[in-house]
C-alpha atoms as a PDB file:
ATOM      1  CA  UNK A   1      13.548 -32.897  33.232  1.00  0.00           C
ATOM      2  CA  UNK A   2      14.596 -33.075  29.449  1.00  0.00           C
ATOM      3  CA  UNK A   3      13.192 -34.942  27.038  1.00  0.00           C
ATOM      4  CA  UNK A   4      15.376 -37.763  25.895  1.00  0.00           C
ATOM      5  CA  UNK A   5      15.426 -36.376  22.266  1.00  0.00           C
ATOM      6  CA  UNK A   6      16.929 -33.296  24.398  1.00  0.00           C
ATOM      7  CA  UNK A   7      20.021 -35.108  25.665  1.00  0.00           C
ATOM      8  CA  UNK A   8      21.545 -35.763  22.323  1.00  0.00           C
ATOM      9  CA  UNK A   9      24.926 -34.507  22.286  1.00  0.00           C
ATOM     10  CA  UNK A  10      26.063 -35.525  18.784  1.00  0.00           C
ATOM     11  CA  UNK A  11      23.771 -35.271  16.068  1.00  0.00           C
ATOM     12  CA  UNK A  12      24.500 -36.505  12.863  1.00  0.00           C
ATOM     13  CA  UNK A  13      23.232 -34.674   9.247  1.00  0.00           C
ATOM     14  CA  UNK A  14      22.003 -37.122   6.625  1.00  0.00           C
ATOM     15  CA  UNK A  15      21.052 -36.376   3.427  1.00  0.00           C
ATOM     16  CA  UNK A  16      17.295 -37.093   2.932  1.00  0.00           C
ATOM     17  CA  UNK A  17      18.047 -38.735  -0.570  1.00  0.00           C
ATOM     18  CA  UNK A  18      20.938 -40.986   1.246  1.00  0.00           C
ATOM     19  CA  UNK A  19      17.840 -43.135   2.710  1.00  0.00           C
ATOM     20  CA  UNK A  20      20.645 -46.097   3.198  1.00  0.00           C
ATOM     21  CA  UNK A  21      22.714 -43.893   5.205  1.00  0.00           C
ATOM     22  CA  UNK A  22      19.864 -43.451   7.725  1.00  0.00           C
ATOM     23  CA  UNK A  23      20.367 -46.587   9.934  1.00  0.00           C
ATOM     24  CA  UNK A  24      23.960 -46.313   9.687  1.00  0.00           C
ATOM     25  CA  UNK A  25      23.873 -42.311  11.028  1.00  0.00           C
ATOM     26  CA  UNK A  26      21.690 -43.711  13.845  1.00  0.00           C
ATOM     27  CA  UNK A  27      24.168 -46.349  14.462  1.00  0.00           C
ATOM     28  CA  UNK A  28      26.596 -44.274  15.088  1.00  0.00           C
ATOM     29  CA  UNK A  29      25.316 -40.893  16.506  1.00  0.00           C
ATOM     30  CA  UNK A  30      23.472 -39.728  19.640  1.00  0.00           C
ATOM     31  CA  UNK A  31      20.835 -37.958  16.939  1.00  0.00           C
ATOM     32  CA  UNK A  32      20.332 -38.077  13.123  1.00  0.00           C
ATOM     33  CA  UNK A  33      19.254 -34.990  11.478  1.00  0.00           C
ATOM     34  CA  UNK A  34      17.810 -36.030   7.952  1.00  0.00           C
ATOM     35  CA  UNK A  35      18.351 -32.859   5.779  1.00  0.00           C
ATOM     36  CA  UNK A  36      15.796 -31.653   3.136  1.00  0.00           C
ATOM     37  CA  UNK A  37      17.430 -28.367   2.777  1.00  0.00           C
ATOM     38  CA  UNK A  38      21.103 -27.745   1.576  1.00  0.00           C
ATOM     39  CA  UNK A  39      21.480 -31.359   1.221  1.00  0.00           C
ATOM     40  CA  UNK A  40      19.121 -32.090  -1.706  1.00  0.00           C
ATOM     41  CA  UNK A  41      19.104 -30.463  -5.023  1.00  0.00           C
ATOM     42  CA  UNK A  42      16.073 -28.712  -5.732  1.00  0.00           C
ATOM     43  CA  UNK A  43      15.388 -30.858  -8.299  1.00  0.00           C
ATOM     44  CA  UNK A  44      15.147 -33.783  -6.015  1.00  0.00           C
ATOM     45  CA  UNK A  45      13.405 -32.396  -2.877  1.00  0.00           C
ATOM     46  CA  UNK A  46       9.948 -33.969  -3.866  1.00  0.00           C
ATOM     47  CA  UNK A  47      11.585 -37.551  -4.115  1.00  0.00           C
ATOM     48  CA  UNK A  48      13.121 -36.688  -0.754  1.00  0.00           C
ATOM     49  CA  UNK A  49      10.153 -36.202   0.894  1.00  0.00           C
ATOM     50  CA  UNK A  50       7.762 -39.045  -1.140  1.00  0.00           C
ATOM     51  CA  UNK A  51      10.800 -41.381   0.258  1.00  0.00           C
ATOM     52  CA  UNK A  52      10.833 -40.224   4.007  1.00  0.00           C
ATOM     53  CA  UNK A  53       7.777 -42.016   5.137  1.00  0.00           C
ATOM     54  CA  UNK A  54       8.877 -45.013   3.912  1.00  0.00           C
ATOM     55  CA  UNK A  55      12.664 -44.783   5.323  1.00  0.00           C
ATOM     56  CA  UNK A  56      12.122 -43.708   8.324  1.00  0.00           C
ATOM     57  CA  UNK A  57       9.118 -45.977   9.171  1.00  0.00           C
ATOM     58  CA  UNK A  58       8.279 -45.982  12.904  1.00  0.00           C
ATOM     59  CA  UNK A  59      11.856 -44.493  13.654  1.00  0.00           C
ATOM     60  CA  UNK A  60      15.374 -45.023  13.732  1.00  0.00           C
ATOM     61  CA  UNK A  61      16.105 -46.136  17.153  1.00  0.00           C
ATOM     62  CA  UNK A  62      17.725 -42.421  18.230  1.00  0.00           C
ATOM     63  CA  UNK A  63      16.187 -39.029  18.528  1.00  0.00           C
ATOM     64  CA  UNK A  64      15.586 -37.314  15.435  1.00  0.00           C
ATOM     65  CA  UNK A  65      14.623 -34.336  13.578  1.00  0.00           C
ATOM     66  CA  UNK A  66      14.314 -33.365  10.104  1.00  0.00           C
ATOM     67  CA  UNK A  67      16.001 -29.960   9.030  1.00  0.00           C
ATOM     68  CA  UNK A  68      13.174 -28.442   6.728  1.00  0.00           C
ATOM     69  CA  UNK A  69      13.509 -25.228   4.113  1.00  0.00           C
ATOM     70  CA  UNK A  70      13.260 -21.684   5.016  1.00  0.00           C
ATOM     71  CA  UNK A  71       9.895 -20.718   5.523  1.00  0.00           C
ATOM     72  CA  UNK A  72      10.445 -17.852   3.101  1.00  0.00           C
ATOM     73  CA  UNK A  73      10.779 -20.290   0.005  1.00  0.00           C
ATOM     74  CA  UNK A  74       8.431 -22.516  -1.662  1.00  0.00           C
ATOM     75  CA  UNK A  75       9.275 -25.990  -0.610  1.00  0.00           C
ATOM     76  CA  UNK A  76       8.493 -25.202   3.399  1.00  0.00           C
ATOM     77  CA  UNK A  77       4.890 -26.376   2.989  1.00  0.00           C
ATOM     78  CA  UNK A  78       5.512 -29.339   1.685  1.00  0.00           C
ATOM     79  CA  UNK A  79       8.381 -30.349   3.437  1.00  0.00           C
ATOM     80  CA  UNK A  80       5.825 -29.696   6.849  1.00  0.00           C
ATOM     81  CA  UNK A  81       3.710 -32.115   5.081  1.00  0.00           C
ATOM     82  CA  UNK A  82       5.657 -34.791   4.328  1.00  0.00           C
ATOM     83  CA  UNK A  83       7.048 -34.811   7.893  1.00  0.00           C
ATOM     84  CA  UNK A  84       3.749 -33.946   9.948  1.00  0.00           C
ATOM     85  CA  UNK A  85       3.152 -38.104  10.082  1.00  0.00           C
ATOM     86  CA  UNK A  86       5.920 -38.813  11.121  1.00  0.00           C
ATOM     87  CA  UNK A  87       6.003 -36.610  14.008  1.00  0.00           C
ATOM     88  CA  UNK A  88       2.529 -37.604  15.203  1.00  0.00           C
ATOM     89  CA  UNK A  89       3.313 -41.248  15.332  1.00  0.00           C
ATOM     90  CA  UNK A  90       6.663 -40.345  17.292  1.00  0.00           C
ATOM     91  CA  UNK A  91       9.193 -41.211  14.715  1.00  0.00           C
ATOM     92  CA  UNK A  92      10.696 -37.409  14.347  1.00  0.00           C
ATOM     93  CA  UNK A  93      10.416 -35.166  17.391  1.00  0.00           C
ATOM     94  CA  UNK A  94      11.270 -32.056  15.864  1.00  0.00           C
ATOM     95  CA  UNK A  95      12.559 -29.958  13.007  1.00  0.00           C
ATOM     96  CA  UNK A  96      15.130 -27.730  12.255  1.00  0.00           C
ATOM     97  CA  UNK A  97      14.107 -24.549  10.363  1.00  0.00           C
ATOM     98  CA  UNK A  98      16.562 -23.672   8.335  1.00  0.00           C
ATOM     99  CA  UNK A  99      17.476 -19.604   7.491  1.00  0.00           C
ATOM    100  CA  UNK A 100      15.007 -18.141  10.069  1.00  0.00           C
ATOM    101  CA  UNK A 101      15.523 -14.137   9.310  1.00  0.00           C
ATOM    102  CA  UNK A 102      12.503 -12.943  12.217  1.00  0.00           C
ATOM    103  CA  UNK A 103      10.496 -13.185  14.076  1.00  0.00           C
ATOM    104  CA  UNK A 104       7.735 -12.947  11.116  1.00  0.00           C
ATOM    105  CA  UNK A 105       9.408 -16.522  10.086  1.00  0.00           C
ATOM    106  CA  UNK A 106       9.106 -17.937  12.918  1.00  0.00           C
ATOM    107  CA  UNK A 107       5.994 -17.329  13.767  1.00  0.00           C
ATOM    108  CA  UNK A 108       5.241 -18.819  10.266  1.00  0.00           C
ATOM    109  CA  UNK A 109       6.515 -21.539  11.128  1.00  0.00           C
ATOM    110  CA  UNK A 110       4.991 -21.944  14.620  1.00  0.00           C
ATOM    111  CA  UNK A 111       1.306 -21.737  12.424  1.00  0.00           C
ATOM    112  CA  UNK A 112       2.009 -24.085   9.702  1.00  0.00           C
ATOM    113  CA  UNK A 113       3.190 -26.265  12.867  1.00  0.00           C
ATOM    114  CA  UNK A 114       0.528 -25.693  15.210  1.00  0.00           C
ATOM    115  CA  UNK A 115      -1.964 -28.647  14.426  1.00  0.00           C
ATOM    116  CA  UNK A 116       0.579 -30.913  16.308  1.00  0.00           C
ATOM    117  CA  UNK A 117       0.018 -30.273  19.364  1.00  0.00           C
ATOM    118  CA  UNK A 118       1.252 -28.203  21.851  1.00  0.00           C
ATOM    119  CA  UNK A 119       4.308 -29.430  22.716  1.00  0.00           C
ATOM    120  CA  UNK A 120       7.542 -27.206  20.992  1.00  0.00           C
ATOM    121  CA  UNK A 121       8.772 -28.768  17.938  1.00  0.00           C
ATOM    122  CA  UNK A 122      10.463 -25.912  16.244  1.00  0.00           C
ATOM    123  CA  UNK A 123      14.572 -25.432  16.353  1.00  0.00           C
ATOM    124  CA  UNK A 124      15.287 -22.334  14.092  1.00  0.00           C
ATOM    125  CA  UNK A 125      18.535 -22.144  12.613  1.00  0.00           C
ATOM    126  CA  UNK A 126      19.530 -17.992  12.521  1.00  0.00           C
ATOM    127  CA  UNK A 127      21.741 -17.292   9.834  1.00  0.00           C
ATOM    128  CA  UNK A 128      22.323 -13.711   9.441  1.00  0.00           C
ATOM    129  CA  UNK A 129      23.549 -10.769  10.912  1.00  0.00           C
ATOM    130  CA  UNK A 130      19.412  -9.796  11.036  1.00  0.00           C
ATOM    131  CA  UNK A 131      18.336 -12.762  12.441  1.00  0.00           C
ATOM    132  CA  UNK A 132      21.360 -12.218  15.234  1.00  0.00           C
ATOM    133  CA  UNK A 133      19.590  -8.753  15.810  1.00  0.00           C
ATOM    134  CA  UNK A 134      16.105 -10.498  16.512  1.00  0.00           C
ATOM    135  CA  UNK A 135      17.470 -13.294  18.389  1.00  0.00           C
ATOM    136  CA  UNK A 136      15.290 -12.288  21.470  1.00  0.00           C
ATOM    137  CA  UNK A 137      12.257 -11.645  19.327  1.00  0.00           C
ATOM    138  CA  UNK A 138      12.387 -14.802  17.878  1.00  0.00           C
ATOM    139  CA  UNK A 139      13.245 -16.876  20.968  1.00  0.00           C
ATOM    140  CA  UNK A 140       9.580 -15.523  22.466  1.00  0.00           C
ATOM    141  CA  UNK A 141       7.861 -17.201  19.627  1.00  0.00           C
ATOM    142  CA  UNK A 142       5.543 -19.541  21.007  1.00  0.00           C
ATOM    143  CA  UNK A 143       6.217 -22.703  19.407  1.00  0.00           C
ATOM    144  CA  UNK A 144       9.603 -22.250  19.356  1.00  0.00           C
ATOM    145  CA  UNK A 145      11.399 -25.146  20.741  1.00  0.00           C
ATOM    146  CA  UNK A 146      15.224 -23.708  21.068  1.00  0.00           C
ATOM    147  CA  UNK A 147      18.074 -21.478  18.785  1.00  0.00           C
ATOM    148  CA  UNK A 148      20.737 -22.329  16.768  1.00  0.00           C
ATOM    149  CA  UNK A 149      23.363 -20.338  14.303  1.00  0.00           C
ATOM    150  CA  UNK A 150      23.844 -21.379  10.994  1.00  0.00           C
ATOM    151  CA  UNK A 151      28.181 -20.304  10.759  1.00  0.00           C
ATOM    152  CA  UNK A 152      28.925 -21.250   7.519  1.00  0.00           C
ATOM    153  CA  UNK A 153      25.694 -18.895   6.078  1.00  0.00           C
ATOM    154  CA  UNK A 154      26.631 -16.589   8.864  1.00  0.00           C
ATOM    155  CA  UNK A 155      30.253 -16.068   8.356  1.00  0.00           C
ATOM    156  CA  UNK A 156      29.379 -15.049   4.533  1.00  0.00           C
ATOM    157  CA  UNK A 157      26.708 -12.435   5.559  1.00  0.00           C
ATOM    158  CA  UNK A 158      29.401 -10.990   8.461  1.00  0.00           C
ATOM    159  CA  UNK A 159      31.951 -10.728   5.658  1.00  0.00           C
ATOM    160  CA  UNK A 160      34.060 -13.378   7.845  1.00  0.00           C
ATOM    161  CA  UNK A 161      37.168 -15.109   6.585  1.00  0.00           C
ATOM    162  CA  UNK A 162      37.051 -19.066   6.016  1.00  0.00           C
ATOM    163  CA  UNK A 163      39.546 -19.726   8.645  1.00  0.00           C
ATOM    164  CA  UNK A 164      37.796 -21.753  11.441  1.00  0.00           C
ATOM    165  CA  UNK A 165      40.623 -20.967  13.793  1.00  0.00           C
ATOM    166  CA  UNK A 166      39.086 -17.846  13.610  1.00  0.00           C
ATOM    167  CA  UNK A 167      36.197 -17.771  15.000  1.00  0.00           C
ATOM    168  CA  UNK A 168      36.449 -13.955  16.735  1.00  0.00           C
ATOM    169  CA  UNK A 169      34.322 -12.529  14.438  1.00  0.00           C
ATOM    170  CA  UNK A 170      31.868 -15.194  15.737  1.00  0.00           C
ATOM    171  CA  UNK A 171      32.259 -14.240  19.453  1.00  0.00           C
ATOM    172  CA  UNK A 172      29.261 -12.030  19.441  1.00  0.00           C
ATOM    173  CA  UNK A 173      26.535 -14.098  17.385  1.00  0.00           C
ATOM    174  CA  UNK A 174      27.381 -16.989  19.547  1.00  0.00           C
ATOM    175  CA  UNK A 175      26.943 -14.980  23.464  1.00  0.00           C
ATOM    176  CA  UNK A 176      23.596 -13.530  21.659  1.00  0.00           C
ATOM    177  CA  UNK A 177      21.702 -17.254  20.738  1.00  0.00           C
ATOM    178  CA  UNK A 178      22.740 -18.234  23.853  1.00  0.00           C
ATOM    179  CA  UNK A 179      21.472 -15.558  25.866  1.00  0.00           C
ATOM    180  CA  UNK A 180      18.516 -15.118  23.907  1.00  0.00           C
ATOM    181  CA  UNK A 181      17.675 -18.983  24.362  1.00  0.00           C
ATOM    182  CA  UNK A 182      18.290 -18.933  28.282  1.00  0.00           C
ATOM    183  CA  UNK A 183      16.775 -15.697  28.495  1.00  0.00           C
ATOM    184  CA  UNK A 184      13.327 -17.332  27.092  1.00  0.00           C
ATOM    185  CA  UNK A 185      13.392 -20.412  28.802  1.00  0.00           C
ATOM    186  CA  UNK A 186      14.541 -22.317  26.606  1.00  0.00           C
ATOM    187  CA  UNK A 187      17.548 -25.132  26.325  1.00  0.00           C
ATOM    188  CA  UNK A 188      20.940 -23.772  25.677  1.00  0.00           C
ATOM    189  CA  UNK A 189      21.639 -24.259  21.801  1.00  0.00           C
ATOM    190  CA  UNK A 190      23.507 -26.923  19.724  1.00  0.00           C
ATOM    191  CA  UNK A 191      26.788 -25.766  18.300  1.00  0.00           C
ATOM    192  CA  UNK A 192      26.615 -25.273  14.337  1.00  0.00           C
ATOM    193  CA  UNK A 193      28.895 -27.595  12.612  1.00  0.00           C
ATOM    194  CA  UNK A 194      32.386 -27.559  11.955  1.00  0.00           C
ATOM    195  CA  UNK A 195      33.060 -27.968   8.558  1.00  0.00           C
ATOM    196  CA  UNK A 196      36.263 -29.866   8.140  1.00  0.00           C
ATOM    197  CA  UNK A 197      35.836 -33.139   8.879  1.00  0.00           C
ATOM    198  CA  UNK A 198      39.847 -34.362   8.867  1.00  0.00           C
ATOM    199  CA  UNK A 199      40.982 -31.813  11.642  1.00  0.00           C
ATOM    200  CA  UNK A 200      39.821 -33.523  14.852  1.00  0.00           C
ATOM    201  CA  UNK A 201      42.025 -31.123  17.105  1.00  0.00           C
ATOM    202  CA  UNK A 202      40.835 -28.164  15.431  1.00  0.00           C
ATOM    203  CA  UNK A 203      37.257 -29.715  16.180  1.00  0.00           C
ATOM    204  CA  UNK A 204      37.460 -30.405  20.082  1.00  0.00           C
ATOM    205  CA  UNK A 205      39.108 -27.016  20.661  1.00  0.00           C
ATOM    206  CA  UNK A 206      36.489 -25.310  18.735  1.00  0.00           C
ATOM    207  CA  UNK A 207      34.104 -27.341  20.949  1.00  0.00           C
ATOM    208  CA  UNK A 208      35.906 -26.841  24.429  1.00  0.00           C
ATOM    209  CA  UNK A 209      35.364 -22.692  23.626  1.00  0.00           C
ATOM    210  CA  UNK A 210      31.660 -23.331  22.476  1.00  0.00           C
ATOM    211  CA  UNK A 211      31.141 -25.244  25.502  1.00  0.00           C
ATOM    212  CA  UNK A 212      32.695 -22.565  27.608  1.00  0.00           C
ATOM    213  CA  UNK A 213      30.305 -19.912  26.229  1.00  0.00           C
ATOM    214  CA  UNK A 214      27.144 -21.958  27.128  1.00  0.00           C
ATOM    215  CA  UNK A 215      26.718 -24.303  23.884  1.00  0.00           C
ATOM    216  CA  UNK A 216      25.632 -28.062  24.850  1.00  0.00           C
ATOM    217  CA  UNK A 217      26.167 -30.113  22.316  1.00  0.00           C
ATOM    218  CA  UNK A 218      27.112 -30.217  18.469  1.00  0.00           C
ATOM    219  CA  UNK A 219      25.997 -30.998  14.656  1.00  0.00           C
ATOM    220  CA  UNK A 220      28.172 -33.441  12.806  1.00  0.00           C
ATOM    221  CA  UNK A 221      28.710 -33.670   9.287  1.00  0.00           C
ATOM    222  CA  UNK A 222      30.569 -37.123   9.172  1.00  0.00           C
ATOM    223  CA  UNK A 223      30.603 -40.029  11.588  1.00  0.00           C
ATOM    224  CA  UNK A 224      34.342 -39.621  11.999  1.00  0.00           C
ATOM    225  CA  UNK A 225      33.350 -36.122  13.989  1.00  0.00           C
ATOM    226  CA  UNK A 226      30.892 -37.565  16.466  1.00  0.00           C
ATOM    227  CA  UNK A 227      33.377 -38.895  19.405  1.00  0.00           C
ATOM    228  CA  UNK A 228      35.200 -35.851  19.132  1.00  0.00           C
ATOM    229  CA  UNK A 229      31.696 -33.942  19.188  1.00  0.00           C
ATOM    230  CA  UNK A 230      30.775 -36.333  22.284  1.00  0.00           C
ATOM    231  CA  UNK A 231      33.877 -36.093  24.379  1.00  0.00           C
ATOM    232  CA  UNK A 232      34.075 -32.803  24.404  1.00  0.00           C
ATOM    233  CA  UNK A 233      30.084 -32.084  25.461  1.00  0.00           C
ATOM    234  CA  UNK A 234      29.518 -34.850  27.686  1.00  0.00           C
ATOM    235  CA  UNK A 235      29.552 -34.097  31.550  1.00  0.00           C
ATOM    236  CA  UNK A 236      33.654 -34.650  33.388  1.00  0.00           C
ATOM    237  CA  UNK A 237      33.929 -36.718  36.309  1.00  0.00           C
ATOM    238  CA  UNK A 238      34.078 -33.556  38.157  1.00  0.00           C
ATOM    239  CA  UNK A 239      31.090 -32.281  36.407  1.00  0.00           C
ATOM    240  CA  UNK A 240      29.220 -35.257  37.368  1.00  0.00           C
ATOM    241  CA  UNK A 241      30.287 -35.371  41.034  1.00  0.00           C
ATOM    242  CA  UNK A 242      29.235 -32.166  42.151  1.00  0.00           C
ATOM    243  CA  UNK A 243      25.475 -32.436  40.400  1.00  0.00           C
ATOM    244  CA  UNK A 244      25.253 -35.956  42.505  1.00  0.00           C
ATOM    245  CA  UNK A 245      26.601 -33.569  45.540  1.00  0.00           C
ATOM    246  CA  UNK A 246      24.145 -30.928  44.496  1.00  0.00           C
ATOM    247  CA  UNK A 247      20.669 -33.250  44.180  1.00  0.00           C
ATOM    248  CA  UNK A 248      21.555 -35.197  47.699  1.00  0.00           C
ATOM    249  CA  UNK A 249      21.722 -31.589  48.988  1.00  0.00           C
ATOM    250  CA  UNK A 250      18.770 -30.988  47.409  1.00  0.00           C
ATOM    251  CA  UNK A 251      16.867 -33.602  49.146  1.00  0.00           C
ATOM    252  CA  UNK A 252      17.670 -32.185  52.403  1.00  0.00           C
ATOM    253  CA  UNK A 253      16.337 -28.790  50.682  1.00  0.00           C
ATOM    254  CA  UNK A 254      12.732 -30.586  50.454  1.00  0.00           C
ATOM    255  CA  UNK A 255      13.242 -32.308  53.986  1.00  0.00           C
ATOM    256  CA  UNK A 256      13.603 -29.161  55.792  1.00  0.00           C
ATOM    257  CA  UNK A 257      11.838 -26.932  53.542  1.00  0.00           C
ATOM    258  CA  UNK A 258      14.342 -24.741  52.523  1.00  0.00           C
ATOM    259  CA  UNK A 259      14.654 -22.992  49.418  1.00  0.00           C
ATOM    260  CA  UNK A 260      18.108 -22.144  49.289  1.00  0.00           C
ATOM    261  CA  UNK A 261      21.472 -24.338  51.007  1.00  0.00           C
ATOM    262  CA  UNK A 262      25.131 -24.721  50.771  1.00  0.00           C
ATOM    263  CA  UNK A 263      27.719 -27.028  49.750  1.00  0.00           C
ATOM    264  CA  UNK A 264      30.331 -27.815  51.941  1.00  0.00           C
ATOM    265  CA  UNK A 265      32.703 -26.100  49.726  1.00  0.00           C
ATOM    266  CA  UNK A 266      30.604 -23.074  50.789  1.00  0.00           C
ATOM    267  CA  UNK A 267      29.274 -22.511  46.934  1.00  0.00           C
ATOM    268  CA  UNK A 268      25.230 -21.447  46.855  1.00  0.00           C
ATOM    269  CA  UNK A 269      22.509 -24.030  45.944  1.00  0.00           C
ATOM    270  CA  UNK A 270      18.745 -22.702  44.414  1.00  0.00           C
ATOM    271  CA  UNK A 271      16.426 -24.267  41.950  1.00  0.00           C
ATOM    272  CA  UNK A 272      18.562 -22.910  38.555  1.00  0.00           C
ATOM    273  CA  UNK A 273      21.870 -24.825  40.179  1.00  0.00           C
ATOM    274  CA  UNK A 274      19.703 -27.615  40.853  1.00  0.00           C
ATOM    275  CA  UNK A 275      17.932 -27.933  37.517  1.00  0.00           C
ATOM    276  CA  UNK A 276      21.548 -27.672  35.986  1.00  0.00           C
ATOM    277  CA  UNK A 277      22.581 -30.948  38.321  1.00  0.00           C
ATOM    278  CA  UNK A 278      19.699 -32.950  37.020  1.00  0.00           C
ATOM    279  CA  UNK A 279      20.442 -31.921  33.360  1.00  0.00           C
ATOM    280  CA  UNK A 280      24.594 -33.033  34.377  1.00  0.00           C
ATOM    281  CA  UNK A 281      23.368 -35.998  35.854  1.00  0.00           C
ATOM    282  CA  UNK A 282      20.823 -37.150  32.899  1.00  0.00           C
ATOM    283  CA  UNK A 283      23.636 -36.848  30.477  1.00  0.00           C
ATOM    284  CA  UNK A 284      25.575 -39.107  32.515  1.00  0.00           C
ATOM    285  CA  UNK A 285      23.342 -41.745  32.924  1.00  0.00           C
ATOM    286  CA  UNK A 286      22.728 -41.638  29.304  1.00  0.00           C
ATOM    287  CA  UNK A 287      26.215 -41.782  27.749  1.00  0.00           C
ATOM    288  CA  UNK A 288      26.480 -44.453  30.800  1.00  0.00           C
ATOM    289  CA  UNK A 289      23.674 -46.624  29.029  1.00  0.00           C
END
């Protein structure tokens, strides 16, 4: 089963230097992603990380992760440093690595990571047209926790317009993380956020087609976006139905010792469908609780 951290459905950016926004993001989102990258001048991304310890104490009371700078530049060491205590006494459970461009990266990454354990820690943000191209490279780095595009960094590099209607130019980028994820093992990605915050149609449709194409969840960039964000990701009463349908089957699977079944409605049960029915019926019992 998931971790709890990986049932999130909305998560919620912060701004590293906004440490009084921190309990309110928590408040108010299924995740809180404290930003040290794009978020926080250069100038002040050494007060952002002197002041995480300190904010973000022995938690927040919700899963989350702190989005960290490319590995390519030169604040990625420190930022590792400033969040490795937090991690090992539970407070943060991963990090996001921003602009991962290979495999190379990653596996940076994974090594300046590696002294906490062996658990995966690392969610690498790909955000351009190379990193699309490597997608399956970089997925099989060990360390690597799960995939996610960067669209607003990505759109530039693709030469995209601005209009999120749009997002056929995205079609492509989007099938690859996700394939490359699943393809690895690893837990379909988040969507990337949407970046206007006063359209709330524009943002469930966006979601209902990033949900379609294998996408489990969503980034927010203001509190106003995370119901929208959490409607549209969390499991339908149909949804939720058949995975209860699916794991009582499943029992009778382990009773009889079979390795395959049926559901009534004649549709075929094996251990993928049945891992997808506990990760349905998790997400219900947690936006139940």
């Amino acid at each position: 089963m998931s971790a709890d951290w990986e049932l999130a459905l909305a998560w919620l950016y912060v701004p590293a230097t906004r440490t009084d926004r921190f309990a309110k993001a928590a408040a108010s989102a299924d995740g809180v992603v404290i930003d040290l990258e794009d978020a926080v001048h250069a100038d002040e991304k050494a007060a952002a990380r002197a002041g995480l310890d300190a904010a973000v104490g022995d938690g927040l009371g919700v899963p989350t992760v702190v989005r960290v700078n490319a590995p390519s530049t030169e604040h990625f060491d420190a930022d590792i440093a400033a969040v490795t205590p937090l991690v090992r006494r539970g407070a943060v459970s991963a990090i996001r690595v921003a602009k991962v461009d290979s495999a190379d990266e990653a596996r940076r990454a994974a090594e300046a990571t590696a002294h906490w354990g062996i658990e995966r820690r690392l969610i690498v943000q790909l955000e351009t047209a190379r990193a699309i191209r490597d997608a399956h490279e970089i997925a099989a780095v060990e360390g690597v926790h799960s995939l996610m595009l960067g669209e607003a960094d990505l759109r530039a590099d693709l030469g995209l317009g601005r209009d999120l209607a749009s997002a056929d130019g995205l079609l492509l980028s989007r099938l690859t993380v996700v394939l490359a994820a699943r393809a690895a093992g690893l837990p379909s990605p988040l969507a990337s956020a949407f970046v206007n915050v006063t359209d709330t149609d524009a943002l469930a449709a966006d979601c209902a087609r990033q949900r379609e194409l294998g996408f489990r969840g969503r980034s927010c960039i203001h509190p106003k976006q995370v119901e929208t964000v959490r409607a549209a990701f969390q499991p339908s009463a149909a949804d939720v139905e058949w995975a209860r349908s699916v794991l009582e089957r499943a029992e009778g699977m382990d009773t009889s010792g079979s390795g395959v079944a049926t559901l009534a409605d004649g549709s075929f049960i094996d251990m993928p469908v049945i891992r997808q029915a506990q990760t349905i019926a998790a997400l219900a019992e947690r936006s139940a609780s």
